[in-house]
C-alpha atoms as a PDB file:
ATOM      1  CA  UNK A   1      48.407  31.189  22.080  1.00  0.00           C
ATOM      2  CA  UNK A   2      46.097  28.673  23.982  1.00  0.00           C
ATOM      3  CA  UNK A   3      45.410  25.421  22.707  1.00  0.00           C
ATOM      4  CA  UNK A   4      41.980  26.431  21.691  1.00  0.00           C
ATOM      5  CA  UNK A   5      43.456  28.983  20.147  1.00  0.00           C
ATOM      6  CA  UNK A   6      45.466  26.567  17.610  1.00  0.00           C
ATOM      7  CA  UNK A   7      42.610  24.068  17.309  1.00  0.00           C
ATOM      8  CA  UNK A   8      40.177  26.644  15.893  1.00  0.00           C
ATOM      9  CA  UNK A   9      42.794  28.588  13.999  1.00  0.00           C
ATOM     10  CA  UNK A  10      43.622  24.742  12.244  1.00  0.00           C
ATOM     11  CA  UNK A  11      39.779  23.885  11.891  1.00  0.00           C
ATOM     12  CA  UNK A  12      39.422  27.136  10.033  1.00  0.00           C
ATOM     13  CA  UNK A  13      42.165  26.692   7.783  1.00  0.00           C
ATOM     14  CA  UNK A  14      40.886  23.085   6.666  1.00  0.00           C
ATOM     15  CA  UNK A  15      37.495  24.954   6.097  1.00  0.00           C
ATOM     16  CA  UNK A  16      39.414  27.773   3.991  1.00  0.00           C
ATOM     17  CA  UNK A  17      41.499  24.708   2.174  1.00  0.00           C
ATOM     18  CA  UNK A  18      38.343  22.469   1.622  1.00  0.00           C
ATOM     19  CA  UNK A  19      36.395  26.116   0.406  1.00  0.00           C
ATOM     20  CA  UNK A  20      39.347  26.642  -2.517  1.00  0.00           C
ATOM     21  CA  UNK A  21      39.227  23.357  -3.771  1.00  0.00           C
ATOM     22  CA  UNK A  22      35.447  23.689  -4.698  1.00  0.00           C
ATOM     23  CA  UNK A  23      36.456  26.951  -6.380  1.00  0.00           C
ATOM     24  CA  UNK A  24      38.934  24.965  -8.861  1.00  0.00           C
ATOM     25  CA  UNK A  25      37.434  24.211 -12.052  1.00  0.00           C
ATOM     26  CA  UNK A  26      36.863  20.917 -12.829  1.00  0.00           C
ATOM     27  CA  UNK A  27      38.043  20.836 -16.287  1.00  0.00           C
ATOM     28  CA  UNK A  28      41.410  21.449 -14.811  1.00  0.00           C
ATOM     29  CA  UNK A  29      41.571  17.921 -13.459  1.00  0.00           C
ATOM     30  CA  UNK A  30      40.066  15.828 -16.546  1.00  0.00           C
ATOM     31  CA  UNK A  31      43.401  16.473 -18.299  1.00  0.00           C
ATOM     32  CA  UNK A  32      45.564  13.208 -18.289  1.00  0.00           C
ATOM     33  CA  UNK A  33      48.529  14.367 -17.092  1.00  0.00           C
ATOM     34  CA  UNK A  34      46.457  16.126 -13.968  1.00  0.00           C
ATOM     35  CA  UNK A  35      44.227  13.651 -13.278  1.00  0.00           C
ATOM     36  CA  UNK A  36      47.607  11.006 -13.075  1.00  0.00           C
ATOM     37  CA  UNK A  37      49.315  13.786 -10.507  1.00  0.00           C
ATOM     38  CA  UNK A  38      46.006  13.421  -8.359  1.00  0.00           C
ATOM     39  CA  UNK A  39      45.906   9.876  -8.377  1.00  0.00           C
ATOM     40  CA  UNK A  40      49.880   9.516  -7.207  1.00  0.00           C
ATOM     41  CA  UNK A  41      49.618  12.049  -5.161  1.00  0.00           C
ATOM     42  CA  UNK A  42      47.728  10.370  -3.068  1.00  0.00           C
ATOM     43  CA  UNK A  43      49.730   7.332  -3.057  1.00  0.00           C
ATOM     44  CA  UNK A  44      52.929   9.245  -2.036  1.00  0.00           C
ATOM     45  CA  UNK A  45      51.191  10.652   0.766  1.00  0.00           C
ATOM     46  CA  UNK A  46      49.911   7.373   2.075  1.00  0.00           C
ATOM     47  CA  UNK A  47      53.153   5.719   1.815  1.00  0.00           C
ATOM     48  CA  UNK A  48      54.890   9.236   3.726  1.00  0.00           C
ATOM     49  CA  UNK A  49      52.097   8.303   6.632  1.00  0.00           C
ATOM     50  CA  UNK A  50      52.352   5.037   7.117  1.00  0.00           C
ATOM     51  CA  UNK A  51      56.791   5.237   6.527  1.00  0.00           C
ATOM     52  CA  UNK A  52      56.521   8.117   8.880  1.00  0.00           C
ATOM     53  CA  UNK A  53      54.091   5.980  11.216  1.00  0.00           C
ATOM     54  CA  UNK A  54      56.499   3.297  11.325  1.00  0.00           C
ATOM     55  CA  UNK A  55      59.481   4.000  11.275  1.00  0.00           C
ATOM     56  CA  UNK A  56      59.122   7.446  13.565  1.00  0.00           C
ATOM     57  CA  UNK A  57      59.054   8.199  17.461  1.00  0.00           C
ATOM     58  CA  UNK A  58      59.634  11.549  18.139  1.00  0.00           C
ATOM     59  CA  UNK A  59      62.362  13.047  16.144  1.00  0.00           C
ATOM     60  CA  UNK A  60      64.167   9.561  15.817  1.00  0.00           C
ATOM     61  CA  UNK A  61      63.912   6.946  13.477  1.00  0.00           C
ATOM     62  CA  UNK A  62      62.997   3.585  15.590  1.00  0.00           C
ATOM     63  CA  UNK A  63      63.281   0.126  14.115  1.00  0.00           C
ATOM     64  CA  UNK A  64      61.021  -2.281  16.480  1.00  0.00           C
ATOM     65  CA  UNK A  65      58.246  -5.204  16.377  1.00  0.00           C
ATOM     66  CA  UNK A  66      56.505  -2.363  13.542  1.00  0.00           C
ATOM     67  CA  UNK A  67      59.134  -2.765  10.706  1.00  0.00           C
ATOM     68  CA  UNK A  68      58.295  -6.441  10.412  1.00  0.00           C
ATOM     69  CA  UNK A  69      54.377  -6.390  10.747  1.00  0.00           C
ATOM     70  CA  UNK A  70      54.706  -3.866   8.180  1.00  0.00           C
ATOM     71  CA  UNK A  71      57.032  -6.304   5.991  1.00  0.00           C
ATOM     72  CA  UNK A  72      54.343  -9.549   6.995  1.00  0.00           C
ATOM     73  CA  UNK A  73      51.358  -7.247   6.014  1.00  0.00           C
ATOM     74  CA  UNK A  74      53.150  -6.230   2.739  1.00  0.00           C
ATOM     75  CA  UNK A  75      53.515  -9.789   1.679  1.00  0.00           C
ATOM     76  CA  UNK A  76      49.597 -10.718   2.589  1.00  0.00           C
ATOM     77  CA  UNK A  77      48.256  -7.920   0.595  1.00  0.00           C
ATOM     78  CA  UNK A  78      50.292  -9.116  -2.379  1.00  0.00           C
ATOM     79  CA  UNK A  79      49.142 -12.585  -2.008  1.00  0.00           C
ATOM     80  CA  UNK A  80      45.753 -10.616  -1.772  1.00  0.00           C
ATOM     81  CA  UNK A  81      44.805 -11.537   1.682  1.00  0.00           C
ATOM     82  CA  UNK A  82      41.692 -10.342   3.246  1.00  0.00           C
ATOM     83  CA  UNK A  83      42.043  -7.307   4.941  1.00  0.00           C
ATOM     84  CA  UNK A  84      41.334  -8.118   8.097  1.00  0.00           C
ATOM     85  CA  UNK A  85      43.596 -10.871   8.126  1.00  0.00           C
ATOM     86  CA  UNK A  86      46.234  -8.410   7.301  1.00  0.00           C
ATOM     87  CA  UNK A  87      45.163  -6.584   9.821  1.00  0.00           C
ATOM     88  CA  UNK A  88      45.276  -9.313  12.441  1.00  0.00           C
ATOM     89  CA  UNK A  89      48.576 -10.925  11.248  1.00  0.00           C
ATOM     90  CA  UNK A  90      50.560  -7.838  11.295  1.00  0.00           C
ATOM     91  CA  UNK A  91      49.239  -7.160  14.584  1.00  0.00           C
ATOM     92  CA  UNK A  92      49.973 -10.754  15.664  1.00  0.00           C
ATOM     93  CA  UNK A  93      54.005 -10.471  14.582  1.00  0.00           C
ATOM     94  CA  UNK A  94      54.344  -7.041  16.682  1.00  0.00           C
ATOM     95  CA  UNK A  95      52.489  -8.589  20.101  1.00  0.00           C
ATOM     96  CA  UNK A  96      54.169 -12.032  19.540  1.00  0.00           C
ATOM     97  CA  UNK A  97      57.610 -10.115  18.758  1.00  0.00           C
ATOM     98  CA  UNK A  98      57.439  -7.737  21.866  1.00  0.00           C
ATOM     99  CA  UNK A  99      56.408 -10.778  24.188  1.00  0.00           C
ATOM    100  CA  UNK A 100      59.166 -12.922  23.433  1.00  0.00           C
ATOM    101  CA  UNK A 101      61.362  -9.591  23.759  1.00  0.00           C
ATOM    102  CA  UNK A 102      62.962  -9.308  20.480  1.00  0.00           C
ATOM    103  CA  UNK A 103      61.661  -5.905  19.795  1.00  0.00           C
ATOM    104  CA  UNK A 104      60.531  -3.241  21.493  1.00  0.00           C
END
């Protein structure tokens, strides 16, 4: 199987995935209990990305200058910092942490 192969065999199964979902009637969803899945469903899978984003390199679990941008980016957004501050802070602690060789 060439790469192309795999690239247009994924493409078409997002199509075929994005295709059922428009088939699923809506009054499925308005229900409370459905309607709360949805909503922490997507939570749980941004929290899986950016865990697995983290915290992952390769089949190992790394802890480096990442862990604690993540940590000084957690505490801005609940002190309700602007996102690009965030953003630029977090970024700040990894560079400043890999410089001064504490982390990798």
């Amino acid at each position: 199987m060439t790469l192309w192969t795999a690239v247009l065999a994924a493409a078409l199964l997002c199509f075929a995935l994005k295709a059922v979902g428009y088939l699923i009637p809506p009054r499925w969803f308005e229900a409370p209990a459905p309607s709360r899945i949805v909503d922490l469903l997507t939570v749980a899978l941004l929290g899986a990305l950016v865990a697995v984003q983290t915290l992952g390199l390769g089949q190992q679990i790394v802890l480096d200058a990442r862990v604690p941008a993540l940590v000084v980016a957690a505490g801005l957004l609940i002190v309700r910092a602007p996102f690009l501050v965030v953003v630029v802070a977090a970024a700040l602690v990894a560079a400043l942490l890999r410089l001064w060789g504490l982390a990798a």
